[in-house]
Protein backbone atom coordinates (compact mmCIF):
# COMPACT_ATOMS: atom_id res chain seq x y z
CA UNK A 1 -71.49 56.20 -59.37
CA UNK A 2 -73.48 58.41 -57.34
CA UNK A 3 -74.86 61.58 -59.00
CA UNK A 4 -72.80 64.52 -57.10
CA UNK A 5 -74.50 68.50 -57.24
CA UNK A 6 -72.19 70.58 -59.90
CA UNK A 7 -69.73 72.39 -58.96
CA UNK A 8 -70.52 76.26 -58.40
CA UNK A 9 -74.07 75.22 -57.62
CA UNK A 10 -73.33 75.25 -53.10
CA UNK A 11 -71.78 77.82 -51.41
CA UNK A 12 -67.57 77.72 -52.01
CA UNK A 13 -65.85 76.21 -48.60
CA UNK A 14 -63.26 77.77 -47.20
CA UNK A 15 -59.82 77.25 -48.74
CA UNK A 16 -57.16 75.31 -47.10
CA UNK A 17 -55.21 77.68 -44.70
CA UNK A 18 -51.89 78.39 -44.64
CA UNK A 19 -51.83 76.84 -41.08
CA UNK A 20 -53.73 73.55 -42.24
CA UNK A 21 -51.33 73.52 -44.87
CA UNK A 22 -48.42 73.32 -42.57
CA UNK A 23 -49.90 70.73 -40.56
CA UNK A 24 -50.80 68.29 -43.29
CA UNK A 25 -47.13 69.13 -45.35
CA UNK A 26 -44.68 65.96 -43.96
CA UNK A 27 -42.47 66.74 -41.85
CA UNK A 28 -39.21 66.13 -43.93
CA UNK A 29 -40.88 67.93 -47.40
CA UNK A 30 -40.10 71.46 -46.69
CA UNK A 31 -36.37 70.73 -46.11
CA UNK A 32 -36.20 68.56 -48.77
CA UNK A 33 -37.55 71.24 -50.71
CA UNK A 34 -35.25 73.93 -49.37
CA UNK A 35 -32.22 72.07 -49.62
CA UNK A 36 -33.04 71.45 -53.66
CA UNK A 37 -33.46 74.89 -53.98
CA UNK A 38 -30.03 75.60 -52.42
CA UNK A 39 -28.89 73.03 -54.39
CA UNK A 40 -29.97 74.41 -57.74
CA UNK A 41 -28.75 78.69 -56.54
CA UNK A 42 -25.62 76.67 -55.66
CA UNK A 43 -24.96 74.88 -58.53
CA UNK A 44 -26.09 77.33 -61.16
CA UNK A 45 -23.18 79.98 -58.78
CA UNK A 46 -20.24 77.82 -59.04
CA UNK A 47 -20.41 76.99 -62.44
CA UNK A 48 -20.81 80.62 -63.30
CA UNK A 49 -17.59 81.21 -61.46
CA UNK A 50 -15.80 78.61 -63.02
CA UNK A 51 -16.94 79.75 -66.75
CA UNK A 52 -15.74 83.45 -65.59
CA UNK A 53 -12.47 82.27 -64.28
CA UNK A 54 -11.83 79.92 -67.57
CA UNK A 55 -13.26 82.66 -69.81
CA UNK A 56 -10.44 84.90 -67.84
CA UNK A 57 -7.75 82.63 -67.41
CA UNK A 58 -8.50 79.57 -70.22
CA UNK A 59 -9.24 76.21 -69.21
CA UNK A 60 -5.86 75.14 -67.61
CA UNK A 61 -6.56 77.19 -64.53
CA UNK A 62 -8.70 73.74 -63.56
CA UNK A 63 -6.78 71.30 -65.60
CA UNK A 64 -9.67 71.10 -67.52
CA UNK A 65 -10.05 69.65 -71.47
CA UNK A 66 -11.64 71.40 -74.02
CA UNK A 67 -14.44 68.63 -73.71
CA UNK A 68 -14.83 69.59 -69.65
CA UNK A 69 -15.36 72.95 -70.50
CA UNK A 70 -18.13 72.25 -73.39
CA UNK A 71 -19.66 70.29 -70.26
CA UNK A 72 -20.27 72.98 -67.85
CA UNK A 73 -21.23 75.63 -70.46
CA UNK A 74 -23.96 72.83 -71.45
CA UNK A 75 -25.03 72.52 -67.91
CA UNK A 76 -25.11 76.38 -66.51
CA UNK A 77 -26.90 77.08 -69.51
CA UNK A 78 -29.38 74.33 -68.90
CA UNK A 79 -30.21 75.87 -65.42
CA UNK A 80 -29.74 79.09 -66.81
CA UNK A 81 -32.79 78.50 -69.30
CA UNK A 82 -34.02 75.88 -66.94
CA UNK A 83 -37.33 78.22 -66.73
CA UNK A 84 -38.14 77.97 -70.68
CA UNK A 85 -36.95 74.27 -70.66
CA UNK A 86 -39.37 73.17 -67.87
CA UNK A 87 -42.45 75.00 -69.60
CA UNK A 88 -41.72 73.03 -72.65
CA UNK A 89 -41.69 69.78 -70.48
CA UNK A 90 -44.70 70.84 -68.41
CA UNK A 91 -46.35 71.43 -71.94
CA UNK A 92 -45.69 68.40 -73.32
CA UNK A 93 -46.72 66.13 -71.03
CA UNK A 94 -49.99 68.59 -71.06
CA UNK A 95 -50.22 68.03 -73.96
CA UNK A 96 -49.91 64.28 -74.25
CA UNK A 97 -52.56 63.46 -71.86
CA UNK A 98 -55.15 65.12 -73.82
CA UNK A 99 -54.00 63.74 -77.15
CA UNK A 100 -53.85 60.13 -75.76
CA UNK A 101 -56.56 60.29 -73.23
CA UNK A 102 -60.48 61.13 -73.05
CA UNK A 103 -61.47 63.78 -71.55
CA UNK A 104 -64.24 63.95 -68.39
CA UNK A 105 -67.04 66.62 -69.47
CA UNK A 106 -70.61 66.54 -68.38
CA UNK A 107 -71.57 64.43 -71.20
CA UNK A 108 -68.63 62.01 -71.30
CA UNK A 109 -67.96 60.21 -67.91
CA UNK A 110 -70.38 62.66 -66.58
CA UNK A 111 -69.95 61.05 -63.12
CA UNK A 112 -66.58 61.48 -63.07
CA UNK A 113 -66.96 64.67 -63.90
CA UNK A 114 -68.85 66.12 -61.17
CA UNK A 115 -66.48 63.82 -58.85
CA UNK A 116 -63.45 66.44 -59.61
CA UNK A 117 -66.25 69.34 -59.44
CA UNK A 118 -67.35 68.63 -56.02
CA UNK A 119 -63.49 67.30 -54.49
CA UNK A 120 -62.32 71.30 -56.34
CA UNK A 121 -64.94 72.82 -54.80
CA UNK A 122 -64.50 71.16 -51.12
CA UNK A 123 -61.20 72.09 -51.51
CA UNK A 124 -61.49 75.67 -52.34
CA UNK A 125 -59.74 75.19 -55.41
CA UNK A 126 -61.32 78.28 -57.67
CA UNK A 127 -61.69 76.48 -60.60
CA UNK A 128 -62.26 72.93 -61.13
CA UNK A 129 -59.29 70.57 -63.02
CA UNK A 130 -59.76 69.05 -66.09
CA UNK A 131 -59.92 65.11 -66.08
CA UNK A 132 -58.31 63.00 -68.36
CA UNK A 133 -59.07 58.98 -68.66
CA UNK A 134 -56.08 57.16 -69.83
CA UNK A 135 -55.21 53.46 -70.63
CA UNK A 136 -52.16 51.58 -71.02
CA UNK A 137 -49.15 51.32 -68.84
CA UNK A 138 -49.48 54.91 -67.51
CA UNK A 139 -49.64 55.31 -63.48
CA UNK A 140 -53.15 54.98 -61.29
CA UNK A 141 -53.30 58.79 -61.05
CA UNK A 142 -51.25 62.09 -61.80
CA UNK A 143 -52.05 65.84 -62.08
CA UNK A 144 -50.48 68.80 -63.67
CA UNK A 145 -50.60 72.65 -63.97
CA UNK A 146 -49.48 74.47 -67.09
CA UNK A 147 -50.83 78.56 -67.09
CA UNK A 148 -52.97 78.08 -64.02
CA UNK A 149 -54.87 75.50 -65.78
CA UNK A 150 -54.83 72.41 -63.67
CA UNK A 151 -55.29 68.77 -64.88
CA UNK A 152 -55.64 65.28 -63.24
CA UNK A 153 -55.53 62.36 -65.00
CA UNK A 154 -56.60 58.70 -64.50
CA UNK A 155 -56.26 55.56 -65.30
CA UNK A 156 -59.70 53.28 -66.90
CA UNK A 157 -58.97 50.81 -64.10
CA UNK A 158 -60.16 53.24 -61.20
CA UNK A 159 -63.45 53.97 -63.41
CA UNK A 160 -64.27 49.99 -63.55
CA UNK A 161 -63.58 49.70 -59.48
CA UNK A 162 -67.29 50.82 -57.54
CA UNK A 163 -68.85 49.00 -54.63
CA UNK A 164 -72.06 47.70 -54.80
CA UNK A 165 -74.43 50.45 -55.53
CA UNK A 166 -72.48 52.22 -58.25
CA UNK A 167 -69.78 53.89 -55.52
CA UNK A 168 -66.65 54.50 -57.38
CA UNK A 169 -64.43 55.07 -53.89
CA UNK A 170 -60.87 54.27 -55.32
CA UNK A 171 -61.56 57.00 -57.72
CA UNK A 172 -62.69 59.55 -55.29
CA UNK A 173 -59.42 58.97 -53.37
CA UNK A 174 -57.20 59.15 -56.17
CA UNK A 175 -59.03 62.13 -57.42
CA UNK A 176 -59.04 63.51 -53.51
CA UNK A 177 -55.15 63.00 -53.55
CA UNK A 178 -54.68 64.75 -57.01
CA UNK A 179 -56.70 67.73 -55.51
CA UNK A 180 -54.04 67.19 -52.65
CA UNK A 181 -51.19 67.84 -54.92
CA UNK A 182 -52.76 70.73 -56.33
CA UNK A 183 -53.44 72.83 -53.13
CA UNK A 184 -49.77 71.47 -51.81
CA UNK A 185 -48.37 73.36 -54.84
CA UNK A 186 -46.53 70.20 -55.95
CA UNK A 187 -47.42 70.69 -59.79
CA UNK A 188 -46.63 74.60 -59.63
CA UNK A 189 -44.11 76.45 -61.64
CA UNK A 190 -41.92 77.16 -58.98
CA UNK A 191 -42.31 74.36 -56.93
CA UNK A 192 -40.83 72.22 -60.18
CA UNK A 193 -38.30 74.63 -60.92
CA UNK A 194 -36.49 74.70 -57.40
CA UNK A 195 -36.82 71.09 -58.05
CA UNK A 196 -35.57 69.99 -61.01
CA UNK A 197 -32.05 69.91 -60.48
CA UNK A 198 -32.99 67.76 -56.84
CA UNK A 199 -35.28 65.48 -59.33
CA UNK A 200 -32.06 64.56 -61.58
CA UNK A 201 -29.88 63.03 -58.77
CA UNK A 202 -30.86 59.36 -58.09
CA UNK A 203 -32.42 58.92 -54.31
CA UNK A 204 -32.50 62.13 -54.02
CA UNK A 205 -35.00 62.62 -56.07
CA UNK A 206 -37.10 59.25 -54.62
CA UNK A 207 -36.59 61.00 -50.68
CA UNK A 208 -38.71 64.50 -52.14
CA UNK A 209 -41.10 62.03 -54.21
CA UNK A 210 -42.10 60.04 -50.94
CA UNK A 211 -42.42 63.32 -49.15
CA UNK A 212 -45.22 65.01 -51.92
CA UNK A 213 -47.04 61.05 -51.76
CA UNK A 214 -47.49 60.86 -48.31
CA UNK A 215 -48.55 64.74 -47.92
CA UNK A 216 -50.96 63.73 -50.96
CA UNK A 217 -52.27 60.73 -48.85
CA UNK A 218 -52.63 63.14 -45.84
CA UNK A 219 -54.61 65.60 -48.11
CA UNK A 220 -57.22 63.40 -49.09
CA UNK A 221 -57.62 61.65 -45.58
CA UNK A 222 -59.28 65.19 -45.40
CA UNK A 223 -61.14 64.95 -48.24
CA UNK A 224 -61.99 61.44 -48.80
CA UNK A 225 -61.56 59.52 -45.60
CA UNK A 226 -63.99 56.49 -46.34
CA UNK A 227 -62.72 55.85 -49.73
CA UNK A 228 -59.02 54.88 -48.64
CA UNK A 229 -59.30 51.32 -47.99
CA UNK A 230 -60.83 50.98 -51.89
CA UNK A 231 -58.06 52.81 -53.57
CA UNK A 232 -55.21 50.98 -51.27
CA UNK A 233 -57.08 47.93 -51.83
CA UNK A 234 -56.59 48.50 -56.05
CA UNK A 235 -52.71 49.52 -55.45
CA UNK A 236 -52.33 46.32 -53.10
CA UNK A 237 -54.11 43.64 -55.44
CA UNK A 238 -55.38 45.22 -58.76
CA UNK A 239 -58.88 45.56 -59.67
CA UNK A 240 -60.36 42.67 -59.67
CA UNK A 241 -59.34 41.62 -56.24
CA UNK A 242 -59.58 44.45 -54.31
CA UNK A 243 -62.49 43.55 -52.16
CA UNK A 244 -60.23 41.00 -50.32
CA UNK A 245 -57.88 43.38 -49.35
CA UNK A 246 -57.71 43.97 -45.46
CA UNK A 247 -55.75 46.30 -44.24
CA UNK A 248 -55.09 45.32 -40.93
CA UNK A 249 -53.06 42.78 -42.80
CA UNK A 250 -51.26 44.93 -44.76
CA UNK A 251 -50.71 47.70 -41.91
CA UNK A 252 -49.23 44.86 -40.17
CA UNK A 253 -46.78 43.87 -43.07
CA UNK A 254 -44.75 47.16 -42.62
CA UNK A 255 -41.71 46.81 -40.90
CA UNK A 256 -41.37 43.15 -41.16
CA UNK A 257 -39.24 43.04 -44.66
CA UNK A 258 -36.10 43.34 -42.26
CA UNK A 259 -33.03 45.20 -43.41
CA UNK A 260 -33.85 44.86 -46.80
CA UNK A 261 -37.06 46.66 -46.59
CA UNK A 262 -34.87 49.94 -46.15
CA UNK A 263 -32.98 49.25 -49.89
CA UNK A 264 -36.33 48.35 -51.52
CA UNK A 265 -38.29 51.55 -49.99
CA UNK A 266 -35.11 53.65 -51.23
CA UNK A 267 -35.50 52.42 -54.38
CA UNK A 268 -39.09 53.44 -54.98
CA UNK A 269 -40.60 56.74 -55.87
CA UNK A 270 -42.94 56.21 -53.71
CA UNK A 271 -43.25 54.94 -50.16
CA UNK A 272 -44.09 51.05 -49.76
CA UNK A 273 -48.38 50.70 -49.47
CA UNK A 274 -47.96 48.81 -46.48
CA UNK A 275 -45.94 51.92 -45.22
CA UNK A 276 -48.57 54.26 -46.12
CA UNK A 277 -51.25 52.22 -45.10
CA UNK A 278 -49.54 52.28 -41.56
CA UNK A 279 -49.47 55.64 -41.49
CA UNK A 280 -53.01 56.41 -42.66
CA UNK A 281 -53.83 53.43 -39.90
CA UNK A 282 -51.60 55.49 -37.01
CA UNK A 283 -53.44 58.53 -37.90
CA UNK A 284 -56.78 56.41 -36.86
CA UNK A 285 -58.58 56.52 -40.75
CA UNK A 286 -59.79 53.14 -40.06
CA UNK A 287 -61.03 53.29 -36.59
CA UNK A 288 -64.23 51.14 -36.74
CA UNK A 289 -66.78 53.83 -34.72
CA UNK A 290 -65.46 56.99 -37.31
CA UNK A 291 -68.53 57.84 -38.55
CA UNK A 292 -67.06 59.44 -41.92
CA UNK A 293 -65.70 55.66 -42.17
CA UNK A 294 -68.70 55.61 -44.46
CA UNK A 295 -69.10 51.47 -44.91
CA UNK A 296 -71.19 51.60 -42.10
CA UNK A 297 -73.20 54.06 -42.52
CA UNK A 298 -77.13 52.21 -43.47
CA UNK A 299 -78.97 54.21 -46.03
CA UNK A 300 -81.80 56.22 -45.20
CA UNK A 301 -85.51 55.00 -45.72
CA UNK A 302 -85.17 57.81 -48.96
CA UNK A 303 -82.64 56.08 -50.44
CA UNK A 304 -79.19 55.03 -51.09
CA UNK A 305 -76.99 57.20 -49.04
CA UNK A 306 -74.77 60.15 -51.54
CA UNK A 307 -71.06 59.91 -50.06
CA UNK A 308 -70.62 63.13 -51.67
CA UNK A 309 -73.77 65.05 -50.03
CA UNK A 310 -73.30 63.45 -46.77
CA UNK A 311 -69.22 63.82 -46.18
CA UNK A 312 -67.77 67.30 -45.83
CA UNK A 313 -64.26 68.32 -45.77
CA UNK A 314 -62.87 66.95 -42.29
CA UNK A 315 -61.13 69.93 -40.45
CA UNK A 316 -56.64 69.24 -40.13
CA UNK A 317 -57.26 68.31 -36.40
CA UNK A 318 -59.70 65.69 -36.69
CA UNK A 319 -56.42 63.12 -36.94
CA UNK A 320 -52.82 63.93 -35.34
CA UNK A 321 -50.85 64.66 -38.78
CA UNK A 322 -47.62 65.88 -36.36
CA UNK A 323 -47.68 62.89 -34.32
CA UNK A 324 -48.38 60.48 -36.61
CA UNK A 325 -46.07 61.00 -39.61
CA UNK A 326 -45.19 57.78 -40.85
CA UNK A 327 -42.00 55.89 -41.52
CA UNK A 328 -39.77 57.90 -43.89
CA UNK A 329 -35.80 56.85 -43.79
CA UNK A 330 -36.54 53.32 -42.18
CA UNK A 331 -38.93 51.17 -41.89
CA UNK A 332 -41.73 51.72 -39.15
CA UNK A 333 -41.54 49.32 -36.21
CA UNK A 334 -43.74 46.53 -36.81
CA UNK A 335 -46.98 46.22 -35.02
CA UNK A 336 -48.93 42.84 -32.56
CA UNK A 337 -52.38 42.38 -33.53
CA UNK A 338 -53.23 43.63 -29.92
CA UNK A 339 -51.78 47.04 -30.40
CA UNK A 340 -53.39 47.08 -34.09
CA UNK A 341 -56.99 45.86 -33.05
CA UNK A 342 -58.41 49.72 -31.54
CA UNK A 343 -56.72 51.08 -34.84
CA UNK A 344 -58.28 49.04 -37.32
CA UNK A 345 -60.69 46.53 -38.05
CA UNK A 346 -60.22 42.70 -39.17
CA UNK A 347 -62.32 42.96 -41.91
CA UNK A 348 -61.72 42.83 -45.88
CA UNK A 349 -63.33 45.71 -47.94
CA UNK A 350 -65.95 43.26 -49.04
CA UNK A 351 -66.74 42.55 -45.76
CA UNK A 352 -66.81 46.15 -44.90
CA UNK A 353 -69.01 47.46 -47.64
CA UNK A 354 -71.14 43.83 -46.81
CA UNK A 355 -71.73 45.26 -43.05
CA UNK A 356 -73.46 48.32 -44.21
């Protein structure tokens, strides 16, 4: 890794604006979001009513069993307290990733460290997150919130994953989209509560999922936009073959899986990587003469060149977020190698970070 200036130490960037904000959130998040919330007001109403009217009445005025009636007490009172519930859930998994994991300080993982510093600070965050390294069967990257303290943690893979030179880029993206989650609001207290009941009902909770990953994605195209094809490259093929990955190919691999590809993308909390790499390359991330592509860039005559001193935060309408939104219900149509070719380039991620 490259050695990054600590955080505090350069004037603070502007934070995200409400209006950037707006055009980086998809397009089918903030009625996803609203209709949960509905959902949950809704819910938490009618079962009210119907304890009232058995309290009044007993339970044969709904031809209800005693058992019935235990059932909906159980469940308005679960959104009723759903606020003390989801701080004990938000605590414990806090709470888990520091007692399992190792945590980033400027002595231990030191790069790392100043990786979240600068990505906080260039996105206006006022204080930094804490990182976390993990092992084990636990996912690439996640973040949380609990008291206004934000953390992010990682897996050890996307620490062992650097080009040649020491540049971790996988981890800078996964740490860029973290940050994105953050400033989104995803891990917030109200965000999750509005939420929760949405995240119980199967699908339903993989459609608002899909919507926070892809606004994530669209986030750090911002923040990290030459360190996508390394992190897509890990998801796509692991760690240890992640230099072959091209993603022309796998741009072109959405939309081919037929009908079937809509049942397997509905059953993931996530979108499909080739749909997300489609979207990222409809955007135009991977447009060979983008300078902030950053594999081409030659190093000066000083010196290896810092990715972290020489990229800045990208402003919302360097790439057409409203336009290009990606595939979201059904699979994006699929794409010739003619119509790909201005997009993207042919080339593997060794071959990119080779061509420097």
């Amino acid at each position: 890794m490259t050695h990054t200036p600590p955080h505090g130490q350069q004037e603070q960037p502007a934070a995200f604006t409400r209006a950037e904000k707006n055009i980086l959130r998809y397009r089918w998040h903030r009625p996803l979001v609203i209709a949960s919330g509905l959902g949950t007001f809704i819910t938490a109403l009618i079962l009210g009513v119907v304890i009232y009217l058995v309290i009044e009445n007993g339970p044969g005025v709904f031809l209800l069993s005693e058992e019935d009636v235990d059932d909906i007490i159980w469940i308005f009172l679960l959104i009723l307290f759903g606020p003390l519930v989801l701080m004990f859930v938000r605590m414990v998994a806090a709470a888990k990733a520091r007692a399992t994991g190792f945590a980033a300080t400027p002595d231990q993982f030191p790069e790392a460290w100043s990786y979240v510093q600068y990505y906080a600070r260039l996105a206006g965050l006022e204080s930094a997150p804490a990182l976390i390294v993990v092992t084990g069967n636990n996912p690439m990257s996640t973040s949380n919130t609990l008291l206004a303290q934000h953390s992010i943690i990682v897996h050890n893979d996307l620490l062992e994953v650097s080009r040649p030179g020491g540049d971790c880029a996988a981890f800078r993206f996964a740490i860029a989209r973290e940050i994105g989650h953050l400033v989104a609001g995803h891990r917030s207290f109200r965000y999750q509560f509005f939420t929760s009941l949405a995240k119980t009902v199967p699908y339903v909770k993989h459609a608002l999922a899909r919507t926070e990953e892809y606004t994530a994605d669209r986030y750090a195209t911002l923040l990290a936009p030459d360190a996508a094809p390394d992190y897509f490259g890990v998801l796509a093929v692991s760690k240890l073959l992640w230099l072959e990955a091209n993603m022309r190919e796998v741009a072109m691999r959405a939309g081919t899986g037929g009908k079937a590809e809509i049942v397997t993308a509905f059953a993931l909390m996530e979108p499909p990587i080739t749909w997300r790499v489609r979207a990222l390359t409809d955007l135009g991330l991977f447009r060979a003469e983008l300078p902030w592509n950053g594999l081409r860039v030659k190093d000066s005559a000083d010196g290896p060149r810092d990715p972290m001193i020489s990229l800045e935060r990208l402003p919302a309408d360097t790439f057409p977020f409203r336009q290009a939104q990606g595939a979201f219900w059904v699979p994006p149509a699929p794409i010739s190698g003619g119509q790909i070719a201005p997009l993207c380039e042919n080339l593997t991620t060794r071959q990119r970070v080779e061509s420097r």
